[in-house]
PDB file of N, CA and C in Angstrom:
ATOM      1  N   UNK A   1      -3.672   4.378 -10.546  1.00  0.00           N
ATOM      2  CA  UNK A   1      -4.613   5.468 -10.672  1.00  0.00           C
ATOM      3  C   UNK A   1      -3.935   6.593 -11.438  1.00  0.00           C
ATOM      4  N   UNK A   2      -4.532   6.701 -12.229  1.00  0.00           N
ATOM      5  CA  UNK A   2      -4.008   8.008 -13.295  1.00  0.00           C
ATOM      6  C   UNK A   2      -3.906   8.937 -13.236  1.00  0.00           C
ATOM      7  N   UNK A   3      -5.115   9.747 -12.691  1.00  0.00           N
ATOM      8  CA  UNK A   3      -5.221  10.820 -12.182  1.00  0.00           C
ATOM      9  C   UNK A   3      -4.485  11.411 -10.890  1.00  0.00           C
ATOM     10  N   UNK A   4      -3.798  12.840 -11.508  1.00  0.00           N
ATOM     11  CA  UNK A   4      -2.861  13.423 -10.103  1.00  0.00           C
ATOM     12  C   UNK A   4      -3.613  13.322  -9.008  1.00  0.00           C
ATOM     13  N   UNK A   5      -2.682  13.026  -7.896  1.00  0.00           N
ATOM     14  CA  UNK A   5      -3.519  13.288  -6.343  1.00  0.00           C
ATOM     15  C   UNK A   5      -3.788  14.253  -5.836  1.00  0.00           C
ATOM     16  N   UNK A   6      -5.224  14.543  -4.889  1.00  0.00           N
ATOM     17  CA  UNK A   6      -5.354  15.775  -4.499  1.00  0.00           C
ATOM     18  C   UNK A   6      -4.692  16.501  -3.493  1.00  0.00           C
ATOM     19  N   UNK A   7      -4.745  17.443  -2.452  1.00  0.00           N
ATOM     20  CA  UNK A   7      -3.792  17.563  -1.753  1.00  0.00           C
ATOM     21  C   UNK A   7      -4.349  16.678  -0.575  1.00  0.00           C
ATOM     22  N   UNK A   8      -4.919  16.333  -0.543  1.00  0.00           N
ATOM     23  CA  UNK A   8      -6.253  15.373   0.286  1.00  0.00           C
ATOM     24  C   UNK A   8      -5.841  13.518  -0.022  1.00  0.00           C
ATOM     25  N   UNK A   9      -6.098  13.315  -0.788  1.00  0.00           N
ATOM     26  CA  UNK A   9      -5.277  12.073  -1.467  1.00  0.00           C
ATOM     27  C   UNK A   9      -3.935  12.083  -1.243  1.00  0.00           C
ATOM     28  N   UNK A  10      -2.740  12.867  -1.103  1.00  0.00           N
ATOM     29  CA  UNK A  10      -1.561  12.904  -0.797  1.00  0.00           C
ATOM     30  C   UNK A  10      -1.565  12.701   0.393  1.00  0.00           C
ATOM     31  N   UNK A  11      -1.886  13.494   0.857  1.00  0.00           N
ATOM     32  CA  UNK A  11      -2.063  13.378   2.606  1.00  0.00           C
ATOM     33  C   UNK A  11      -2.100  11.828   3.166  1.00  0.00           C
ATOM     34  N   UNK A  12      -3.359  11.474   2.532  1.00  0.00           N
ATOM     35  CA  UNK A  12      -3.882   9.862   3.416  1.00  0.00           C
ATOM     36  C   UNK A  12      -3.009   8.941   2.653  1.00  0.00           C
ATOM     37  N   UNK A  13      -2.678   9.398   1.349  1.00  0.00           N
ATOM     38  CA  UNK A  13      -1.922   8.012   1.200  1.00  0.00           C
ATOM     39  C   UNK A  13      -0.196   8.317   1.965  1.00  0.00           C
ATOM     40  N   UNK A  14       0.044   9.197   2.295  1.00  0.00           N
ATOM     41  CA  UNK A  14       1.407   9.382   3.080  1.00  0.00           C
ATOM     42  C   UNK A  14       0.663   8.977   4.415  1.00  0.00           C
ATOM     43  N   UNK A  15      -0.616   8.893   4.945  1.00  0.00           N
ATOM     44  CA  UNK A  15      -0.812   8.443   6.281  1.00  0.00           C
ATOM     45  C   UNK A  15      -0.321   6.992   6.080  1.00  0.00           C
ATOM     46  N   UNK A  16      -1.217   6.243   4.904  1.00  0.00           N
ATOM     47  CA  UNK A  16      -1.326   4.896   4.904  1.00  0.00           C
ATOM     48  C   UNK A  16       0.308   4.082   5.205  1.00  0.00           C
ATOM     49  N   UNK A  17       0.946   4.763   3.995  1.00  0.00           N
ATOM     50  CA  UNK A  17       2.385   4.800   4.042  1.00  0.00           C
ATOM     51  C   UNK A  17       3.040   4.569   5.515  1.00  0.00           C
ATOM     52  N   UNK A  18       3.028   5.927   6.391  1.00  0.00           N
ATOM     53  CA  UNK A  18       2.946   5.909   7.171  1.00  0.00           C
ATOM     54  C   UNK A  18       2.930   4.295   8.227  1.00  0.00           C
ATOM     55  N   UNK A  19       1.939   4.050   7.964  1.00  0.00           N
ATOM     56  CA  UNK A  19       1.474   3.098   9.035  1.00  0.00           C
ATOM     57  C   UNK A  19       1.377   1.801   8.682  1.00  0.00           C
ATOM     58  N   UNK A  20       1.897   1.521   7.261  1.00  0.00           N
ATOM     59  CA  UNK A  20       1.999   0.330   7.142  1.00  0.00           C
ATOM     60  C   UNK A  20       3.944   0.164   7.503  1.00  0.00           C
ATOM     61  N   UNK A  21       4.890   1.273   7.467  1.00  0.00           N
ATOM     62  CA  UNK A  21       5.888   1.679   7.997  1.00  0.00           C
ATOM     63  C   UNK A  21       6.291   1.035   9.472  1.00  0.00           C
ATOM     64  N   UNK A  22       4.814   1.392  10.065  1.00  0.00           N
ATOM     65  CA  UNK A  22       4.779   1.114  11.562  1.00  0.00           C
ATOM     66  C   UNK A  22       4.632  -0.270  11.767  1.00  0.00           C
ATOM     67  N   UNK A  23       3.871  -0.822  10.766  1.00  0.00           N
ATOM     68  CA  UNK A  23       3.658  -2.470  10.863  1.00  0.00           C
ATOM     69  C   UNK A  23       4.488  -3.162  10.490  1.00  0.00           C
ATOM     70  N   UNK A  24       5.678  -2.644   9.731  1.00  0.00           N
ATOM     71  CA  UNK A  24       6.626  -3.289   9.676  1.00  0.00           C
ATOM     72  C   UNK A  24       7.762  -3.570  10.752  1.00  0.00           C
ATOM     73  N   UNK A  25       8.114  -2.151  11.550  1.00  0.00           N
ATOM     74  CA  UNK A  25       8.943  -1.825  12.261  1.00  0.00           C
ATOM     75  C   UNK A  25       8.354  -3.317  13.460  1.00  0.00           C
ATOM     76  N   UNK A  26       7.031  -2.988  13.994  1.00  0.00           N
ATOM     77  CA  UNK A  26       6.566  -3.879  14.787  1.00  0.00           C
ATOM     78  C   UNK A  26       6.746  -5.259  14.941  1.00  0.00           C
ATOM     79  N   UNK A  27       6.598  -5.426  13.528  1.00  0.00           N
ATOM     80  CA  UNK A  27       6.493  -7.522  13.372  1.00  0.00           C
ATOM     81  C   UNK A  27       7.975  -7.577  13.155  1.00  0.00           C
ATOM     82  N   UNK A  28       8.688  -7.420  12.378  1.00  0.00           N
ATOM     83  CA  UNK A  28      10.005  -7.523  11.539  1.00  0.00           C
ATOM     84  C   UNK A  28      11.667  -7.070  12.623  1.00  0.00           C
ATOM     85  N   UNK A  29      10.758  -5.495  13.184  1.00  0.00           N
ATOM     86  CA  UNK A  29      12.079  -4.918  13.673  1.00  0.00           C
ATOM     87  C   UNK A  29      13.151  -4.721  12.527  1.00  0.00           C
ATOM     88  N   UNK A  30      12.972  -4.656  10.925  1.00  0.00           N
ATOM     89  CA  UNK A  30      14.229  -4.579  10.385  1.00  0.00           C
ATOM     90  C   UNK A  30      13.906  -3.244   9.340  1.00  0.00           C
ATOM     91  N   UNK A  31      12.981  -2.427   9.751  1.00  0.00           N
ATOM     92  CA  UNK A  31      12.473  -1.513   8.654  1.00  0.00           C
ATOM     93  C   UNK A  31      11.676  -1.823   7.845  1.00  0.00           C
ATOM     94  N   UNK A  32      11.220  -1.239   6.009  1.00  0.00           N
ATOM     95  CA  UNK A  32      10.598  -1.783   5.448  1.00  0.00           C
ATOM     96  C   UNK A  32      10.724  -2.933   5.177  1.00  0.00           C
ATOM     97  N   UNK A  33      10.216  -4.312   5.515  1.00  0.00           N
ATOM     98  CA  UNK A  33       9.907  -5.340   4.757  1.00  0.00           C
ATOM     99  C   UNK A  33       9.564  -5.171   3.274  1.00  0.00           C
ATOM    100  N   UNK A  34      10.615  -5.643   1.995  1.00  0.00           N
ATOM    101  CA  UNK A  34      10.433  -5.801   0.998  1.00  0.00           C
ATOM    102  C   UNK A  34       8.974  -6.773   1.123  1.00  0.00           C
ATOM    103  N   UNK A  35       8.079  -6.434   0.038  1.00  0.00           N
ATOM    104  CA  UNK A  35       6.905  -7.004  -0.212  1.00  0.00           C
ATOM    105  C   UNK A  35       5.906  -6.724   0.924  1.00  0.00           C
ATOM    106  N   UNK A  36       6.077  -5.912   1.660  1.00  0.00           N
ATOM    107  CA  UNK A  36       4.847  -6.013   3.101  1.00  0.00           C
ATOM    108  C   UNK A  36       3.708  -5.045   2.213  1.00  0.00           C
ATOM    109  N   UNK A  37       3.716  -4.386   1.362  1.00  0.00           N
ATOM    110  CA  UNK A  37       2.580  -4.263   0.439  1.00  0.00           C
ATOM    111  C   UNK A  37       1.541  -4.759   0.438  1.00  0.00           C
ATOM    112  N   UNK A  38       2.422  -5.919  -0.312  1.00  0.00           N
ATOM    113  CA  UNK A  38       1.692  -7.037  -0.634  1.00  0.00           C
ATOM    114  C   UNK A  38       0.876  -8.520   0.618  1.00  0.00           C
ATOM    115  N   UNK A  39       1.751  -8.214   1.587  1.00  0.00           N
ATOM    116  CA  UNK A  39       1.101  -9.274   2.425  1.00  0.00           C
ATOM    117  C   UNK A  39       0.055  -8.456   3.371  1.00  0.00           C
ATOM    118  N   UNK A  40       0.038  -7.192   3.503  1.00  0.00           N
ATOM    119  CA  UNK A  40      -0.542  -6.526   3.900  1.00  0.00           C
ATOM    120  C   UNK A  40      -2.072  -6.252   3.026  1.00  0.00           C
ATOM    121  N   UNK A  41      -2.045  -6.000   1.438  1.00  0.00           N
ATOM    122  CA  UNK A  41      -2.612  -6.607   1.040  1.00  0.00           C
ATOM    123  C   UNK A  41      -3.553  -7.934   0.783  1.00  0.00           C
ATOM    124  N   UNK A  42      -2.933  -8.908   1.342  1.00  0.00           N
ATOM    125  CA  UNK A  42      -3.358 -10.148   1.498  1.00  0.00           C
ATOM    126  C   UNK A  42      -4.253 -10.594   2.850  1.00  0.00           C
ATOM    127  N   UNK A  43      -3.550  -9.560   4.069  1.00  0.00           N
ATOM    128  CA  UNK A  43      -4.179  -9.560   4.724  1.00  0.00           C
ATOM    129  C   UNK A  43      -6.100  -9.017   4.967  1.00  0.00           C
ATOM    130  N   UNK A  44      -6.231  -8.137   4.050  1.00  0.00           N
ATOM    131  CA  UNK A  44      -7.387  -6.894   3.756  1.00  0.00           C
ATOM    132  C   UNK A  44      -8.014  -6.597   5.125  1.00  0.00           C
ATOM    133  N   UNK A  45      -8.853  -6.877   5.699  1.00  0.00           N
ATOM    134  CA  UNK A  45      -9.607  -6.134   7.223  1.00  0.00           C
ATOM    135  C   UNK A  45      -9.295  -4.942   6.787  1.00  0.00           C
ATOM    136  N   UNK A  46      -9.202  -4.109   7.409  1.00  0.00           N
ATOM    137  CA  UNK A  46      -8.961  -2.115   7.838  1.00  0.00           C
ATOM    138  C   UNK A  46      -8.107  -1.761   6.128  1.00  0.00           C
ATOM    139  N   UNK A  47      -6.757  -2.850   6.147  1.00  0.00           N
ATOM    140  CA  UNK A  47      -6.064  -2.122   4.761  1.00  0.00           C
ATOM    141  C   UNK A  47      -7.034  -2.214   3.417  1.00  0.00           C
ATOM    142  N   UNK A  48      -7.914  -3.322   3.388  1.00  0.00           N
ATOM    143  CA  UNK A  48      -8.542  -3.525   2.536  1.00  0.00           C
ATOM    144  C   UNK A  48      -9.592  -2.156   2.659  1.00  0.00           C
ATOM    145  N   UNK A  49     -10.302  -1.483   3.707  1.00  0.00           N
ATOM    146  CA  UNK A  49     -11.170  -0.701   3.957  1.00  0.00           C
ATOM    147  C   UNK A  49     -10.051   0.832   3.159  1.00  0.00           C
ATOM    148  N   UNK A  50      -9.138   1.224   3.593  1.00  0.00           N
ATOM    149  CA  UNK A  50      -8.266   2.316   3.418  1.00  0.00           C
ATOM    150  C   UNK A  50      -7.853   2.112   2.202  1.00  0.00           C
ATOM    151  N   UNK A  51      -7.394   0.645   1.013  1.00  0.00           N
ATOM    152  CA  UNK A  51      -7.443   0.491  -0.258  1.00  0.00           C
ATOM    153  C   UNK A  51      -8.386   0.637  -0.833  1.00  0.00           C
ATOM    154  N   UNK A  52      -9.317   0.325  -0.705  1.00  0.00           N
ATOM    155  CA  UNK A  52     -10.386   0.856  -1.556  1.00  0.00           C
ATOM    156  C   UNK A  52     -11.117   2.321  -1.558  1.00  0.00           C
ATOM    157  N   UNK A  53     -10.423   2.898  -0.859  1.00  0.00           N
ATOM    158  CA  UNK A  53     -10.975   4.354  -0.727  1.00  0.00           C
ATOM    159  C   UNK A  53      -9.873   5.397  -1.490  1.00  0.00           C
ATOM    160  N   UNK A  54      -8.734   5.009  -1.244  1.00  0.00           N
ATOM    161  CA  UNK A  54      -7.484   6.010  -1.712  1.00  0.00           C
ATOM    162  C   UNK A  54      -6.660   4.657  -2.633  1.00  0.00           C
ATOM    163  N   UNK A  55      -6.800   3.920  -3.140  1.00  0.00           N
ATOM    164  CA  UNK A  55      -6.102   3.157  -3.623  1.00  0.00           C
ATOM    165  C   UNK A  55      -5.189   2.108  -2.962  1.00  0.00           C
ATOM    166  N   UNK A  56      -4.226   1.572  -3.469  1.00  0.00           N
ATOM    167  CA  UNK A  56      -2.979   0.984  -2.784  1.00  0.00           C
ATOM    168  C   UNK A  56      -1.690   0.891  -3.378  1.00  0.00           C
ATOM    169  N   UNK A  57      -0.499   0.904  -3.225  1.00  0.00           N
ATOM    170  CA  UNK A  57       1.026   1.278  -3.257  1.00  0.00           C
ATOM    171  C   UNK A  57       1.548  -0.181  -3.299  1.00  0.00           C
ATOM    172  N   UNK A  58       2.256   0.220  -4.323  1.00  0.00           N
ATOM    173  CA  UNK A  58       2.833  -1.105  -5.691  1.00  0.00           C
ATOM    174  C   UNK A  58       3.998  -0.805  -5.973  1.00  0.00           C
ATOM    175  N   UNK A  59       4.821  -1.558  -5.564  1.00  0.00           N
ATOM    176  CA  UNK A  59       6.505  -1.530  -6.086  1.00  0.00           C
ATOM    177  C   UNK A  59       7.585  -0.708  -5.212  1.00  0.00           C
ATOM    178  N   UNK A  60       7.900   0.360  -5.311  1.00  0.00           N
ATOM    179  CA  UNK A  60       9.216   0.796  -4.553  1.00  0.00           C
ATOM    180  C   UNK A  60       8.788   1.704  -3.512  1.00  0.00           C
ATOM    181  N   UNK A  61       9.129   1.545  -2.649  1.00  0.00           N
ATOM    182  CA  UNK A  61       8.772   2.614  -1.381  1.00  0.00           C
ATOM    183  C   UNK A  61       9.444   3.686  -1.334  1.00  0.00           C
ATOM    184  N   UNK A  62      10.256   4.164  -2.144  1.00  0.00           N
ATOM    185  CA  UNK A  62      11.004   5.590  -2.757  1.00  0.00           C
ATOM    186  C   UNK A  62       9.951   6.349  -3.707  1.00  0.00           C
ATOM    187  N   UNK A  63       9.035   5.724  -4.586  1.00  0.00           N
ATOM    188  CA  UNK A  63       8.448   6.155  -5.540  1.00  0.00           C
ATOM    189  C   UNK A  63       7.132   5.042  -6.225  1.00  0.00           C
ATOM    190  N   UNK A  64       5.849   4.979  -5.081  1.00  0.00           N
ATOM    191  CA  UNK A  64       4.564   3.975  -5.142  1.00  0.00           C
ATOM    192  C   UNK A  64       4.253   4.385  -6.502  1.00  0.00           C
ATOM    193  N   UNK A  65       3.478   3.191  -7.082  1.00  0.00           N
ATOM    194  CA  UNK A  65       2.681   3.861  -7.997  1.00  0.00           C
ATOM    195  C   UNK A  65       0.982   3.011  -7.438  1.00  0.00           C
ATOM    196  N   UNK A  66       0.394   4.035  -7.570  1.00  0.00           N
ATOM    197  CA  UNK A  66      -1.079   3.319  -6.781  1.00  0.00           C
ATOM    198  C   UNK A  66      -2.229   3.079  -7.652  1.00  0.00           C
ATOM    199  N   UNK A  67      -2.641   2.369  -7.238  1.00  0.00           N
ATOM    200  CA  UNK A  67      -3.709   1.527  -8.648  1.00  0.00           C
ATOM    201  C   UNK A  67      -4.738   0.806  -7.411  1.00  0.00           C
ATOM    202  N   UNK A  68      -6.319   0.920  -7.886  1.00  0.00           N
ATOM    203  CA  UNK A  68      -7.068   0.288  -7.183  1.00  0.00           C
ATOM    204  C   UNK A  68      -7.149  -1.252  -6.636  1.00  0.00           C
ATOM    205  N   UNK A  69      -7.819  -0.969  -5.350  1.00  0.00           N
ATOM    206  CA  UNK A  69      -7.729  -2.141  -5.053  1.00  0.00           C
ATOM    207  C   UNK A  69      -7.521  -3.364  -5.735  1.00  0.00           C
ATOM    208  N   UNK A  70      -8.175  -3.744  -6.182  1.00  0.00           N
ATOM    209  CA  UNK A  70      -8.524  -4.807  -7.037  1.00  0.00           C
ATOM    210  C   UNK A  70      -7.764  -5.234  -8.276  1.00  0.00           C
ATOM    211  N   UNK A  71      -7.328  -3.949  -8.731  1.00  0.00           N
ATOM    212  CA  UNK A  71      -6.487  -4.478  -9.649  1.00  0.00           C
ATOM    213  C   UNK A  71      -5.050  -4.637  -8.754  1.00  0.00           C
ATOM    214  N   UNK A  72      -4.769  -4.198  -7.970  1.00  0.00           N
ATOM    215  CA  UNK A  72      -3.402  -4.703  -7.168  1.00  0.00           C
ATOM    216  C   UNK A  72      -3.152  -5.492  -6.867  1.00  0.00           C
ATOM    217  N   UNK A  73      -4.395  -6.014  -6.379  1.00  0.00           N
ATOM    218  CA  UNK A  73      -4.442  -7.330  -6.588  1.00  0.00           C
ATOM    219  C   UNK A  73      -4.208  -8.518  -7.844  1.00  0.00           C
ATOM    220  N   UNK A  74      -4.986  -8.152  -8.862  1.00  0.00           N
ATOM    221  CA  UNK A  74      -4.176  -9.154  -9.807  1.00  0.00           C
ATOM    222  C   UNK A  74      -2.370  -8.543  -9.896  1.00  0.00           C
ATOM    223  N   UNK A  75      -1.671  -7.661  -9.901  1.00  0.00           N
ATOM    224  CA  UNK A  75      -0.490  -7.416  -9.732  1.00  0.00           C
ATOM    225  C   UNK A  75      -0.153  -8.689  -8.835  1.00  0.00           C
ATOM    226  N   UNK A  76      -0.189  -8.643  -7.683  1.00  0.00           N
ATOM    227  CA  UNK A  76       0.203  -9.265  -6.972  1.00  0.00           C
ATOM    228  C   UNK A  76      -0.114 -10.816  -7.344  1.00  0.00           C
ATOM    229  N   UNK A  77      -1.088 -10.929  -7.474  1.00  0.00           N
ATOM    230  CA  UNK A  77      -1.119 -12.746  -8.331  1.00  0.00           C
ATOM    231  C   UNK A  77      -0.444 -12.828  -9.152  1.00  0.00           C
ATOM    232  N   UNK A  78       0.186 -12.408 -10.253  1.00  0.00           N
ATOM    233  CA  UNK A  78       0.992 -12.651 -11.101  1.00  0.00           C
ATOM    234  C   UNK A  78       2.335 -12.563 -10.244  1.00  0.00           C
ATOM    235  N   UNK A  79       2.833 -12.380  -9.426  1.00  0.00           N
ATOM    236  CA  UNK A  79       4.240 -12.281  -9.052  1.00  0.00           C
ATOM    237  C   UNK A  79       4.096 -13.537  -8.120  1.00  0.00           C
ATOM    238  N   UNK A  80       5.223 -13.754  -7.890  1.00  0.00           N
ATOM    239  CA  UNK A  80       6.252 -15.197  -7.623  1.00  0.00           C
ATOM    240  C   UNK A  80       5.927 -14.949  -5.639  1.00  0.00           C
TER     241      UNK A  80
END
């Protein structure tokens, strides 16, 4: 998504952040899971509902870059 975030858009996507954080800690116990993005993604229910409203977070968890649903999806099909 191209366009800067609002202070509103910052917010929820640091919630989302947030709590996909928490879903890692939960299943894993080892911190971020490299790729839980993406399987989280894969999963869609609720994340799929919260991606398509504020986008979704692609690549480094130091510095997301967020791009709509759908196209994150093809991201993610092209990778291994």
């Amino acid at each position: 998504m191209p366009e800067q975030p609002t202070e509103d858009l910052a917010r929820q996507r640091a919630q989302l952040i947030e709590a996909m954080s928490g879903v890692s800690e939960e299943r894993w116990c080892a911190g971020w899971l490299h790729g839980l993005e993406q399987r989280l993604h894969a999963e869609g229910g609720i994340w799929e509902t919260i991606g398509r409203s504020i986008g979704w977070p692609v690549g480094d968890y130091e510095e997301w870059t967020w791009f709509p649903w759908d196209e994150a999806a093809q991201i993610f099909a092209g990778q291994p």
